[in-house]
Protein backbone atom coordinates (compact mmCIF):
# COMPACT_ATOMS: atom_id res chain seq x y z
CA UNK A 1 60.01 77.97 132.48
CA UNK A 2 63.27 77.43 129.63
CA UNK A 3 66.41 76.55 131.80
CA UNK A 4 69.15 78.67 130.66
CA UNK A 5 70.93 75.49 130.52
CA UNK A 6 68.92 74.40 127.22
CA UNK A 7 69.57 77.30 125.46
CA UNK A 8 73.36 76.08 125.55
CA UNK A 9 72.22 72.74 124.49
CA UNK A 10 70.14 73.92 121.68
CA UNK A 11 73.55 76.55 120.53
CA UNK A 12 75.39 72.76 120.38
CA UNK A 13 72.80 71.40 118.48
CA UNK A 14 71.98 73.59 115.89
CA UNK A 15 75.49 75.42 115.28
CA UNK A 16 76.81 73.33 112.14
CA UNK A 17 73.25 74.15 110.25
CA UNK A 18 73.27 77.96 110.91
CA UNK A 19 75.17 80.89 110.60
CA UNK A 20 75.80 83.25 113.62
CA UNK A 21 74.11 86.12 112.19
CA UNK A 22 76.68 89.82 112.54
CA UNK A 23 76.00 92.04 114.67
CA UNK A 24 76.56 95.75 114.13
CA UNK A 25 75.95 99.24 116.00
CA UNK A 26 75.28 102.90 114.45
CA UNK A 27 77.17 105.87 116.05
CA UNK A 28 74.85 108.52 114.58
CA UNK A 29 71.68 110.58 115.00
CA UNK A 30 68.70 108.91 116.24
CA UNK A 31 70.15 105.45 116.00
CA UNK A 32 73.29 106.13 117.89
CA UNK A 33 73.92 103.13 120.21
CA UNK A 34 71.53 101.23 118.52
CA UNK A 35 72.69 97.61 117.75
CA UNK A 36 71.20 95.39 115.66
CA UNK A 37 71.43 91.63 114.90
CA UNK A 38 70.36 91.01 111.60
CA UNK A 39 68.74 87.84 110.86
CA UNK A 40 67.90 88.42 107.81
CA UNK A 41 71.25 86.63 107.19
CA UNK A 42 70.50 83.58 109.06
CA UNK A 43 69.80 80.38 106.83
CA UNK A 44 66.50 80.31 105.11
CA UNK A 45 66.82 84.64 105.38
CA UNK A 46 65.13 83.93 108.89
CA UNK A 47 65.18 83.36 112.95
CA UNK A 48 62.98 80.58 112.27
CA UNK A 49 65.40 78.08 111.04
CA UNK A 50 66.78 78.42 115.01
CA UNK A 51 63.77 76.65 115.98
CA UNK A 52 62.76 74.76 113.91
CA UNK A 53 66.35 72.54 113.76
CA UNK A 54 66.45 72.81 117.70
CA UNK A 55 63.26 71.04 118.04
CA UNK A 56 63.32 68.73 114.87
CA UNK A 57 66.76 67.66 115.08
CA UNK A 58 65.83 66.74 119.03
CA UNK A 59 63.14 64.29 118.11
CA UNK A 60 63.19 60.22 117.95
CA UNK A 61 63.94 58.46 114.67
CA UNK A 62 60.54 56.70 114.62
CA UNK A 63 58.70 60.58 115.05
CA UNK A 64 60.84 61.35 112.03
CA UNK A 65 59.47 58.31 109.92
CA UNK A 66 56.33 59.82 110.81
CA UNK A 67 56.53 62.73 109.16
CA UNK A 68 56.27 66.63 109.70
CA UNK A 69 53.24 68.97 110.04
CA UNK A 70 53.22 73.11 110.48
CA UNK A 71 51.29 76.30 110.04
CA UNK A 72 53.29 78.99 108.82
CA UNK A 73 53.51 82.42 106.62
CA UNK A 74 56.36 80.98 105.27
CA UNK A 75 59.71 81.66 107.32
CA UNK A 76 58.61 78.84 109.85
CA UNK A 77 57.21 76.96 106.81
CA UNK A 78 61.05 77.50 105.61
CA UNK A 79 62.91 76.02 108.80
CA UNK A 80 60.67 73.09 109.26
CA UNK A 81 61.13 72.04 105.43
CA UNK A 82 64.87 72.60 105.91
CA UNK A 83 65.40 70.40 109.43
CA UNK A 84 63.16 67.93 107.61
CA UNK A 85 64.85 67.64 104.68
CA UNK A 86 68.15 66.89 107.00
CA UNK A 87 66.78 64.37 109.12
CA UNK A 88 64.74 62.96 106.47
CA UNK A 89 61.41 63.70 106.88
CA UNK A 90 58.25 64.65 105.14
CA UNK A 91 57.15 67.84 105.68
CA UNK A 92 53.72 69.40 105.08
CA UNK A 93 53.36 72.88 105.55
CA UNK A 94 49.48 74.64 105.79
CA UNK A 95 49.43 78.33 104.40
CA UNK A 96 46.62 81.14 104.24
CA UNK A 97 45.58 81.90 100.93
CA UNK A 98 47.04 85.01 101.19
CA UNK A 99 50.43 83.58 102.15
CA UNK A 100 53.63 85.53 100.74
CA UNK A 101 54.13 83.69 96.84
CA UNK A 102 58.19 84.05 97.30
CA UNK A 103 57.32 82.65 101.02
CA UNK A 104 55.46 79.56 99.73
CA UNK A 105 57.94 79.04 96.57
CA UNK A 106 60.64 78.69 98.68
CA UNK A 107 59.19 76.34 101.39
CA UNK A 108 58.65 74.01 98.00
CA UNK A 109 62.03 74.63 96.82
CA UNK A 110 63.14 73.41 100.23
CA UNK A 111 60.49 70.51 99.76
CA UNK A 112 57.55 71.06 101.83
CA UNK A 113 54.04 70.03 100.39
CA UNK A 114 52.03 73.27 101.30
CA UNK A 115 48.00 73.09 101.32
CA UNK A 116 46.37 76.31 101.48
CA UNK A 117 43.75 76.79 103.12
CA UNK A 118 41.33 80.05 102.74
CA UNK A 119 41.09 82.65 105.10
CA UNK A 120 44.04 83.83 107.69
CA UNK A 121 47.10 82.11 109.56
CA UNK A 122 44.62 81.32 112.31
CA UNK A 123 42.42 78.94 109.93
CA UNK A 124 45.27 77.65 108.38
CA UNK A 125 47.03 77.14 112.14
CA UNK A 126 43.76 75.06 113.17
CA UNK A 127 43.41 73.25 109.71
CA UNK A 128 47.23 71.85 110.26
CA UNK A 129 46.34 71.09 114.28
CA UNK A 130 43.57 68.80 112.57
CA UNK A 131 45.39 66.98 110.12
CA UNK A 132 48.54 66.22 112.63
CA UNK A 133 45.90 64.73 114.73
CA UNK A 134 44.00 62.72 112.73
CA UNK A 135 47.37 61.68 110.46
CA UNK A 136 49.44 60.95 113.23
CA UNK A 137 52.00 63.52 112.46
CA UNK A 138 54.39 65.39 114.18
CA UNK A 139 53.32 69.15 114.73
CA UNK A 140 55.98 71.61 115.09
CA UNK A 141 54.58 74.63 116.30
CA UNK A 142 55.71 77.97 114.98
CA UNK A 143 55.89 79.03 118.82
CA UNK A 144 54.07 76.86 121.08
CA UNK A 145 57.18 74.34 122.07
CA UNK A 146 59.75 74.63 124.59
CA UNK A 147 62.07 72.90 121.97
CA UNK A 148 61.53 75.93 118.91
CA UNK A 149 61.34 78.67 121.76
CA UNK A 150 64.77 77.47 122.81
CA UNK A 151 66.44 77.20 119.57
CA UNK A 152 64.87 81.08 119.05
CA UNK A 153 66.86 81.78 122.77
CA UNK A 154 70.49 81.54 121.18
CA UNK A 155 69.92 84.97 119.35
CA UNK A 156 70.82 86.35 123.23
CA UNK A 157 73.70 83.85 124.19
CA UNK A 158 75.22 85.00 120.75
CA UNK A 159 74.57 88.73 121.08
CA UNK A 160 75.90 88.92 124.86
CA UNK A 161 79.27 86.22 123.64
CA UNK A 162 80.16 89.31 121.16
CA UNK A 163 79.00 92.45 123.37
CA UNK A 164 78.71 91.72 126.83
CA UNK A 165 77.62 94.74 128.20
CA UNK A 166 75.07 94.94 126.34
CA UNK A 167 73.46 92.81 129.57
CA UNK A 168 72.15 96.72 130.68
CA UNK A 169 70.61 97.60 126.83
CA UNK A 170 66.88 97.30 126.33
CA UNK A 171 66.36 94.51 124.06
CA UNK A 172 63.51 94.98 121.74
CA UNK A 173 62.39 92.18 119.76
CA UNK A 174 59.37 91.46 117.12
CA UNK A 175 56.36 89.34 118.72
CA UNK A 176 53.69 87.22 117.09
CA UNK A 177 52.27 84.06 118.76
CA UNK A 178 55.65 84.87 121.85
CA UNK A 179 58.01 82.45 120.47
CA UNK A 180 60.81 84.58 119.78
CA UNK A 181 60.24 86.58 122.43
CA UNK A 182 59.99 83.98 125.73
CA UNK A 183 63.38 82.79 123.63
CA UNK A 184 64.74 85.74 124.01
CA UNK A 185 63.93 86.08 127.47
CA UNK A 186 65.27 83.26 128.57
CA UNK A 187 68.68 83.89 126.67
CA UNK A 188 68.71 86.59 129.13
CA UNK A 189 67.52 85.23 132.50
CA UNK A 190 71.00 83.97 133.64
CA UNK A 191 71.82 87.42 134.23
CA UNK A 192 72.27 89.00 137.69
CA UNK A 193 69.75 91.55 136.73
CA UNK A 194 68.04 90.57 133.68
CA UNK A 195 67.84 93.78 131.02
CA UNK A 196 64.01 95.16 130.10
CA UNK A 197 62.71 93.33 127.24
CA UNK A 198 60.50 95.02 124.65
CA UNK A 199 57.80 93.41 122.16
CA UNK A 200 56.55 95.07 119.38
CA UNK A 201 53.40 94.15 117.01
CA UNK A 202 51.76 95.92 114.48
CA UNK A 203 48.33 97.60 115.20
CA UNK A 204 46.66 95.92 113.02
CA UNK A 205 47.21 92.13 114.48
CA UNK A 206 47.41 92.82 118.10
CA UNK A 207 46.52 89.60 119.51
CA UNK A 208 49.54 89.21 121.73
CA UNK A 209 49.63 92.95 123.23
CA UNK A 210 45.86 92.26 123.85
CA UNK A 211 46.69 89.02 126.07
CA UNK A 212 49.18 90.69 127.92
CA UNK A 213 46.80 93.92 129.35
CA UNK A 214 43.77 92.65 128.85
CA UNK A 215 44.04 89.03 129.23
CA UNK A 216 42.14 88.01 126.59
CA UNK A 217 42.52 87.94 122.35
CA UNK A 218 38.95 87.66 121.43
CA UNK A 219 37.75 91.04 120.43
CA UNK A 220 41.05 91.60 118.58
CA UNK A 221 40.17 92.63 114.66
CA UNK A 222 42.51 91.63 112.94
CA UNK A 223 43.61 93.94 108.83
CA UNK A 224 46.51 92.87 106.72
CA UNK A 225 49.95 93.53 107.98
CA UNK A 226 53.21 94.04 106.23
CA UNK A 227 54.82 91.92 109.44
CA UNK A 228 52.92 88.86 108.15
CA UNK A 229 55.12 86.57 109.87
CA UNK A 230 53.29 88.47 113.24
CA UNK A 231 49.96 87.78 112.23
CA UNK A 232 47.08 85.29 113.53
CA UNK A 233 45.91 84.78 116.88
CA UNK A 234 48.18 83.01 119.31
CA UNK A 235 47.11 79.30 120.11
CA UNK A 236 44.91 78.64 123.76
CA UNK A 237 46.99 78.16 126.44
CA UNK A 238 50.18 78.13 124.40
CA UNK A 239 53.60 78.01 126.91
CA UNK A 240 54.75 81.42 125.42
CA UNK A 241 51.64 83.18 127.29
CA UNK A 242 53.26 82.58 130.68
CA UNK A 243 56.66 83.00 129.38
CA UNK A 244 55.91 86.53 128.11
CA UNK A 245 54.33 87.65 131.03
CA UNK A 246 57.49 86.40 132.88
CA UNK A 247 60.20 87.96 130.39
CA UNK A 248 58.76 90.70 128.74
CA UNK A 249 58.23 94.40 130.08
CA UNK A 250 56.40 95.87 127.72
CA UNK A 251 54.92 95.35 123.92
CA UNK A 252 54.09 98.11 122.22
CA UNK A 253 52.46 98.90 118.79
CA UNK A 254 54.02 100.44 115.60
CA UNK A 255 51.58 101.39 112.60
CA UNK A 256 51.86 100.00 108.81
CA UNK A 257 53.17 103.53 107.40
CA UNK A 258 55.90 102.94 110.87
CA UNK A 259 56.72 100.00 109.22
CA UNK A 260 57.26 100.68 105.94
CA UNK A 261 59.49 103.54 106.91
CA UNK A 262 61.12 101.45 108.64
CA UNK A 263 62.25 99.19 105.80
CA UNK A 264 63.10 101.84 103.72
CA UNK A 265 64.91 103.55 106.35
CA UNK A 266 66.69 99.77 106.69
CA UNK A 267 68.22 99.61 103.18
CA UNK A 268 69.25 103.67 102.90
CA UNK A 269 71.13 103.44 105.60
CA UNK A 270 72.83 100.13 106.29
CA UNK A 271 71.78 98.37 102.27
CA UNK A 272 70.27 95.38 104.27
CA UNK A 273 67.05 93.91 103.31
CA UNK A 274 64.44 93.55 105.48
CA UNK A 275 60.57 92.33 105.49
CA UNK A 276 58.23 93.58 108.09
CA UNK A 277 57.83 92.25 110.58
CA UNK A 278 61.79 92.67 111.24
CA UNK A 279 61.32 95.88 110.36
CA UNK A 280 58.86 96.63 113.48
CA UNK A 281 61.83 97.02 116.19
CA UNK A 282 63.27 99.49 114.28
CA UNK A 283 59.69 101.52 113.83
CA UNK A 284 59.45 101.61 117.40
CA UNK A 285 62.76 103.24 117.29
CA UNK A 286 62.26 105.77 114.79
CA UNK A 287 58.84 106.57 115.83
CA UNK A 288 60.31 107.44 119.73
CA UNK A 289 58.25 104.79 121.02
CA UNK A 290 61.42 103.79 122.84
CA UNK A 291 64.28 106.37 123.33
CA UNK A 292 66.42 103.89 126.19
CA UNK A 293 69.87 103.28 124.74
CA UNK A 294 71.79 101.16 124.13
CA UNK A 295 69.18 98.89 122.70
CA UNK A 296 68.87 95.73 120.85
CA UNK A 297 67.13 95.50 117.95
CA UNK A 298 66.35 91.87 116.86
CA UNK A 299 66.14 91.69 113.10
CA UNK A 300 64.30 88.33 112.71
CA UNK A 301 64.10 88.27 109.06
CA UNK A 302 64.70 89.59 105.89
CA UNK A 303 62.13 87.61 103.41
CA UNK A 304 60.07 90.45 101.54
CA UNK A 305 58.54 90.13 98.37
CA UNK A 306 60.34 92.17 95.61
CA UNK A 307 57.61 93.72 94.37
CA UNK A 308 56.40 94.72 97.98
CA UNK A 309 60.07 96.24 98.61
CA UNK A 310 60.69 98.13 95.25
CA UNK A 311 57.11 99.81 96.13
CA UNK A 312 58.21 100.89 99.35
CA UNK A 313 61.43 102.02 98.56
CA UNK A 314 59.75 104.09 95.79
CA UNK A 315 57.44 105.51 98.01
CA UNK A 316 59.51 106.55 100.94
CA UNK A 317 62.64 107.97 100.27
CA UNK A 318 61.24 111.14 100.96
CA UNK A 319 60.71 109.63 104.78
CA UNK A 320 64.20 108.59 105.37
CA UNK A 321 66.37 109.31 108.33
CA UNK A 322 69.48 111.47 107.84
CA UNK A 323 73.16 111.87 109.84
């Protein structure tokens, strides 16, 4: 399990390379004593970057001169090339073909090498495994270290420093291979009486819903998703399975047309940019798949293609949320 203890460690560690993300709450209609923590404000326009420095920024100069390896759809991609770039390193990023161009731009602008590899995060994931291996490179897994799922964990110290009572709110939170999640949750496990902790994933990539009531991924079929940054199977017997089965109450599913109402819903009413897979907590919101309040909405990111966004604003105003 993450000692809450590291969580304060990792706040220490990463605080003078991020921002502490704001935090606000609506007072209105279907959203009334919702809060959200948006980081689509963080550094890189992710959560990721949380991780990625916690874990990076822990390791050994000589695993430094080594050099850095990840699979990512590009916010990940973003954090590792950022902690590398402080401490250093070389960083190599592998992306699906189908990657997210402003994604993959800026992991060069930050300067990753990116290979691309065909077919979906999952080849690309087992591609990058491969070449750490036989390169002798240091993988940094998108959610599969106690280091990056502990970085991910000061979302909650930050959230509960500002509003403490929220300690009683049902947090809900997006969830691809558990990362953020298990972070999350163990943010939250000091508590005398830890709050209920919500995942949500889209229906079309529900790999990590599938582990947790079935027990197994391998008949999941897996479509494009919006919430690309949720996408691809989660890696055998990563830490997070345990974790989430430890933290998290329930995960539910919200639908792409959830989604996308979602983000437009996102930018009407508060102007803040957000990409899908942040956008998922608040589907699950809007769609009454969760009516507890007060609840948390994690906002992990806010990297969307502009030409994705413009469509969807374009396409549903008409769906948006009023009073």
């Amino acid at each position: 399990m993450i000692p809450y203890e590291w969580i304060l460690d990792a706040a220490i560690r990463i605080s003078p390379y991020i921002q502490r993300t704001p935090i606000s709450h609506d007072d209105h209609g279907l959203l009334k004593d919702v809060f959200f923590k948006w980081e689509n404000h963080q550094v890189t326009g992710s959560f990721k970057a949380r991780g990625a420095l916690n874990k990076i920024l822990s390791l050994k100069k000589w695993e430094v001169d080594q050099g850095l390896v990840t699979a990512s759809a590009g916010n990940h991609g973003q954090g590792v090339a950022l902690a590398g770039k402080i401490v250093g390193a070389k960083t190599t990023v592998f992306v699906s073909e189908h990657g997210s161009p402003s994604k993959i731009e800026a992991m060069r602008e930050l300067g990753a090498e990116i290979r691309l590899v065909k077919g979906g995060y999952g080849e690309a994931e087992r591609e990058a495994l491969k070449f750490a291996h036989t390169e002798g490179l240091i993988w940094v897994s998108p959610y599969n270290d106690g280091q990056v799922i502990t970085g991910q964990g000061t979302i909650a110290s930050e959230v509960l420093d500002e509003y403490p009572q929220l300690d009683k709110a049902t947090w809900i939170v997006p969830a691809g291979g558990g990362g953020l999640v298990s972070g999350i949750g163990a943010g939250l496990s000091n508590l005398p009486l830890p709050p209920r902790l919500v995942a949500v994933q889209s229906t079309v990539s529900p790999f990590l819903h599938s582990l947790f009531y079935k027990g197994t991924q391998d008949k999941v079929i897996e479509l494009p998703s919006l919430a690309d940054g949720l996408s691809g199977p989660v890696e055998e017997n990563s830490v997070t399975i345990p974790l989430v089965k430890k933290y998290v109450d329930d995960i539910i599913l919200v639908t792409e047309e959830e989604i996308k109402t979602a983000i437009a819903v996102c930018w009407q009413r508060f102007h803040e940019r957000i990409e899908g897979a942040a956008a998922t907590t608040l589907a699950a919101i809007l769609s009454n798949k969760i009516q507890a309040r007060p609840a948390v909405l994690i906002i992990s990111g806010g990297n969307i293609d502009t030409s994705i966004f413009e469509q969807i604003l374009a396409s549903y105003a008409s769906s948006l949320v009023n009073g």
